[in-house]
C-alpha atoms as a PDB file:
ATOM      1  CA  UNK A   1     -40.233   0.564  72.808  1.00  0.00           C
ATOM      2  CA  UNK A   2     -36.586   2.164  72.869  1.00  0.00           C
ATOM      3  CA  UNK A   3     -35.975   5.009  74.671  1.00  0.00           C
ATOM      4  CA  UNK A   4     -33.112   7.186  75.415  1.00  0.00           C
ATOM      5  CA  UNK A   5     -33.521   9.857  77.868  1.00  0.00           C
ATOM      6  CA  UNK A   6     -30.463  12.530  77.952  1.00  0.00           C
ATOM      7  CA  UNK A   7     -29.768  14.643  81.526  1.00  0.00           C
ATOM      8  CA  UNK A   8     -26.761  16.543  82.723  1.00  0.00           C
ATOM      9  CA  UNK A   9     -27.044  19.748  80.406  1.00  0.00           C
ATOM     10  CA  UNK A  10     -26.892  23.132  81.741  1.00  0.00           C
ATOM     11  CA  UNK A  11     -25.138  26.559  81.774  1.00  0.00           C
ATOM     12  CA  UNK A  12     -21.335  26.907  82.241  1.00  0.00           C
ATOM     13  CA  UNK A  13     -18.626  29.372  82.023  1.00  0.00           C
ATOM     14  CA  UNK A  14     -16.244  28.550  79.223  1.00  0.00           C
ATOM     15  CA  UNK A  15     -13.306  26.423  81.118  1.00  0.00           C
ATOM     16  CA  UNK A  16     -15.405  24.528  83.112  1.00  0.00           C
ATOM     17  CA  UNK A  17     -17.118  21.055  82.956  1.00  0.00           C
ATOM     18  CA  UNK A  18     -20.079  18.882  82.643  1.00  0.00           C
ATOM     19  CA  UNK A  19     -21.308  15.219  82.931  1.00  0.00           C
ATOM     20  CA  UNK A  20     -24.134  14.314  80.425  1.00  0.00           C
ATOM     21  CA  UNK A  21     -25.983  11.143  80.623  1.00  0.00           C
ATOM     22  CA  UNK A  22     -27.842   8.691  78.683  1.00  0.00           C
ATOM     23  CA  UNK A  23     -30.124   6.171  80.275  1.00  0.00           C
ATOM     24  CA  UNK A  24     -31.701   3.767  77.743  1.00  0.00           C
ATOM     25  CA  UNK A  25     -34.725   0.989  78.110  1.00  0.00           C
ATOM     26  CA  UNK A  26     -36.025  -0.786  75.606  1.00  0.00           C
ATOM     27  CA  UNK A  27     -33.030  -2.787  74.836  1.00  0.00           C
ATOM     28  CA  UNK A  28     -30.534  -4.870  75.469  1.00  0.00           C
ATOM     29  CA  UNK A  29     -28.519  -2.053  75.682  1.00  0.00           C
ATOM     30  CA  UNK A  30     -24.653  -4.012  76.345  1.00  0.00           C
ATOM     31  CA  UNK A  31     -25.171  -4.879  72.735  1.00  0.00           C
ATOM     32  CA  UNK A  32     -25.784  -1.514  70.947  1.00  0.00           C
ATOM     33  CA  UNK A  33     -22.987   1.041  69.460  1.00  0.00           C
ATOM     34  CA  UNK A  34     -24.286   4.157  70.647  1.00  0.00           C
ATOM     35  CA  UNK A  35     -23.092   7.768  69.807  1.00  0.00           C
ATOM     36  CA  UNK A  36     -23.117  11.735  70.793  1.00  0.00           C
ATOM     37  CA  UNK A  37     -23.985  13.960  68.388  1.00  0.00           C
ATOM     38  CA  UNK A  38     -24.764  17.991  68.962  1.00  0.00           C
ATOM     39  CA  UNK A  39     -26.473  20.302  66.889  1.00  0.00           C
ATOM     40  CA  UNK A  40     -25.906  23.909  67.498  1.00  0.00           C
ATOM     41  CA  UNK A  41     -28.955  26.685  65.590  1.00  0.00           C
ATOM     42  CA  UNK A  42     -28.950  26.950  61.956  1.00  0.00           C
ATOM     43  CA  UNK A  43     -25.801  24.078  61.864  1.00  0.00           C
ATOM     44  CA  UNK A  44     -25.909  20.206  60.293  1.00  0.00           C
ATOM     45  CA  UNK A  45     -25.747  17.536  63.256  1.00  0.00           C
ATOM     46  CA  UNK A  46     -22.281  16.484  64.363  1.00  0.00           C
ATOM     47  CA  UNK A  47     -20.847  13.728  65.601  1.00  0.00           C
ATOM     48  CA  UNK A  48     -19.262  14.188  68.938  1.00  0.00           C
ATOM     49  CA  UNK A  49     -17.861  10.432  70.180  1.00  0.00           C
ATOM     50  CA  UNK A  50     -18.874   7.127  69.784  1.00  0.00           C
ATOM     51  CA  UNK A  51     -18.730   3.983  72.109  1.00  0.00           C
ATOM     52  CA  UNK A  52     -18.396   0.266  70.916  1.00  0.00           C
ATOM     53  CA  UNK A  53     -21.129  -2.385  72.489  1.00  0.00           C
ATOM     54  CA  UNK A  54     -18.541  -3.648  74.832  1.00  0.00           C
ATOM     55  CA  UNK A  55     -16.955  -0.080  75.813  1.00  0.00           C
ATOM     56  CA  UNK A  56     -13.578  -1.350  75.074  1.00  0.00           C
ATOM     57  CA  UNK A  57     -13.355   0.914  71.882  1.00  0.00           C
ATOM     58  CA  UNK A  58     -14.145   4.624  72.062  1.00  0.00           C
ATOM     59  CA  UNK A  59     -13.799   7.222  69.067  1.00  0.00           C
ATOM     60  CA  UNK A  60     -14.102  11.466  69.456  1.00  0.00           C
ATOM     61  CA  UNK A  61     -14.004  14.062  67.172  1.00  0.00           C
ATOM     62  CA  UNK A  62     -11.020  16.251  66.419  1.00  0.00           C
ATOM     63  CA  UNK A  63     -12.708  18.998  67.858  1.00  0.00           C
ATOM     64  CA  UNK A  64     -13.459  17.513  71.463  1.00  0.00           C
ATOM     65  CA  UNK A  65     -10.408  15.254  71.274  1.00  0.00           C
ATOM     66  CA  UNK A  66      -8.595  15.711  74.782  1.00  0.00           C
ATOM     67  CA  UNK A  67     -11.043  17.369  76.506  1.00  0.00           C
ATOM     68  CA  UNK A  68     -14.249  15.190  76.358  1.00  0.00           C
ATOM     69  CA  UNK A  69     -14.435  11.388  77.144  1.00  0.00           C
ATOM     70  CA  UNK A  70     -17.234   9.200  76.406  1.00  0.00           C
ATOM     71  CA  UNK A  71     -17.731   5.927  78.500  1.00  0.00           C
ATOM     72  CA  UNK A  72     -20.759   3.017  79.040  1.00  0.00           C
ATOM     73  CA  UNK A  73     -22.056   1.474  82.107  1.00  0.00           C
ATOM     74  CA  UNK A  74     -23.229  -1.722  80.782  1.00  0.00           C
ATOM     75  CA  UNK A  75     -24.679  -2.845  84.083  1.00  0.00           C
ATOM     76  CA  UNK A  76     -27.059   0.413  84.858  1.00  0.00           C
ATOM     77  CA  UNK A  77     -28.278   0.808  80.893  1.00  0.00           C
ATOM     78  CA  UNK A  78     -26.417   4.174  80.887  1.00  0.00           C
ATOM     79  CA  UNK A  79     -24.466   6.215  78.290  1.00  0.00           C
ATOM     80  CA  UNK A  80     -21.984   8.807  79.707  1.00  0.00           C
ATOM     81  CA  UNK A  81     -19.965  11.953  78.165  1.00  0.00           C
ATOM     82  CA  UNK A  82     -17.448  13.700  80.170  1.00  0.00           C
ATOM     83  CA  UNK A  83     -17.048  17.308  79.102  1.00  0.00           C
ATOM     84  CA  UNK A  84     -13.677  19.329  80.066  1.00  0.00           C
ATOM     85  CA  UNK A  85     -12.469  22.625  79.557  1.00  0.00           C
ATOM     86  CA  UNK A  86     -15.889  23.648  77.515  1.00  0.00           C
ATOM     87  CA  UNK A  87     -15.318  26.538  74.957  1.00  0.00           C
ATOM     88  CA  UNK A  88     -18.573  28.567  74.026  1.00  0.00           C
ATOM     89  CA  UNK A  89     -18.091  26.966  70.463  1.00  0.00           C
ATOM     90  CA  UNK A  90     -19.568  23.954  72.537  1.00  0.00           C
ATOM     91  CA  UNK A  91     -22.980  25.152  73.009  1.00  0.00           C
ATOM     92  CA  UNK A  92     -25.437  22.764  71.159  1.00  0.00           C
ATOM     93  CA  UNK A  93     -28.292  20.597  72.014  1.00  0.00           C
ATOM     94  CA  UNK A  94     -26.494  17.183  72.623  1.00  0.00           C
ATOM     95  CA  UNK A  95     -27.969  13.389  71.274  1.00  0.00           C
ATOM     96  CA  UNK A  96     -27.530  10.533  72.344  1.00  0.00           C
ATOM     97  CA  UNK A  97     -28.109   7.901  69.907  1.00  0.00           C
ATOM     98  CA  UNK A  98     -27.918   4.216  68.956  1.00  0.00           C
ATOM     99  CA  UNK A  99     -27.732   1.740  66.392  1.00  0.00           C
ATOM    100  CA  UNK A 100     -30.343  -0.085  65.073  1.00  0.00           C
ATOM    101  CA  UNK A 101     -28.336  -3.719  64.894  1.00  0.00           C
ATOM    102  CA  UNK A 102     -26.563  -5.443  67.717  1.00  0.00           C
ATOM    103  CA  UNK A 103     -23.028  -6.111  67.410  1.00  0.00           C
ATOM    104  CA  UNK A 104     -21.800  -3.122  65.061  1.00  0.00           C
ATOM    105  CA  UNK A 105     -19.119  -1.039  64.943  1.00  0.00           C
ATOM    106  CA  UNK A 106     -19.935   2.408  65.898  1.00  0.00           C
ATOM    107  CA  UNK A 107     -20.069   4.809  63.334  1.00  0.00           C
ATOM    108  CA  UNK A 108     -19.566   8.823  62.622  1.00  0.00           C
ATOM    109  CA  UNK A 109     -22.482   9.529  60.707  1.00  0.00           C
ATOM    110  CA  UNK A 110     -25.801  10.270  62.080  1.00  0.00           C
ATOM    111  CA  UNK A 111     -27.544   8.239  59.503  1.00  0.00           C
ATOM    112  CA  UNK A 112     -26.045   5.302  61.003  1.00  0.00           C
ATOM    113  CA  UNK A 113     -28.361   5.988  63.577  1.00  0.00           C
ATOM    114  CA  UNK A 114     -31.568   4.872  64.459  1.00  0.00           C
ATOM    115  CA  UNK A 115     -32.846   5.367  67.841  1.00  0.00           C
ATOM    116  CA  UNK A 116     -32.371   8.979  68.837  1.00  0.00           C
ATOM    117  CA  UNK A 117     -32.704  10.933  72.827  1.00  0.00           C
ATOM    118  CA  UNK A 118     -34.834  14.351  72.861  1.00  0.00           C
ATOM    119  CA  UNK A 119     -31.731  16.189  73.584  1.00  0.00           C
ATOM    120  CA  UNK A 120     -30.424  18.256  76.535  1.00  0.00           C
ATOM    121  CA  UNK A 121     -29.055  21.919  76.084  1.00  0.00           C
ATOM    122  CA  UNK A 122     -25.260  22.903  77.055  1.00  0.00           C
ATOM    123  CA  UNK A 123     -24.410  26.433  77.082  1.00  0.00           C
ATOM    124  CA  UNK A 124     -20.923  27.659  77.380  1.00  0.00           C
ATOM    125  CA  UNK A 125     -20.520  31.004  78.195  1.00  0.00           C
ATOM    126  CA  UNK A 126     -17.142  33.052  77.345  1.00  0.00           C
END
């Protein structure tokens, strides 16, 4: 079955920076749109960035835009999100997710979603 296992969270001091990852198995994962999303207590799921099958086509959200940078490493089944100059507004527990047909444009949504990670916890501290 699919799996998608997130690692990299942790505590950091607003400024600062951290690598999450997303390993996947399961799949054929080189042909899968996958996505972050975060979900911070008593808030609605949001989409953080997106990454086309290929990795050739990334999209973020206005309010990472510049400072984070999602990538793929097709070859080692793994999902990556670069995260720069944190702010506490930040802390959430981040998903990585994918979608459920090969070959599709990422989407922004998380219904567009099917296969979902447990989560890892960021914490920004001011």
């Amino acid at each position: 079955q699919v799996q998608l296992v997130e690692s990299g969270g942790g505590l950091v001091q607003a400024g600062g920076s951290l690598r999450l990852s997303c390993a996947a198995s399961g799949l054929t994962f080189s042909r899968y749109a996958m996505g972050w999303f975060r979900q911070a207590p008593a808030k609605e799921r949001e989409f953080v960035a997106a990454v086309s099958w290929s990795g050739a086509s990334t999209y973020n959200a206005d309010s990472v835009k510049g400072r984070f940078t999602i990538s793929r490493d097709n070859g080692k089944n793994t999902m990556y999100l670069q995260m720069n100059s944190l702010k506490p507004e930040d802390t959430a527990v981040y998903y990585c997710a994918t979608r459920k047909a090969m070959y599709t444009n990422y989407g922004r949504q998380a219904a567009e979603y099917y296969y979902w990670g447990q989560g890892t916890q960021v914490t920004v501290s001011s």
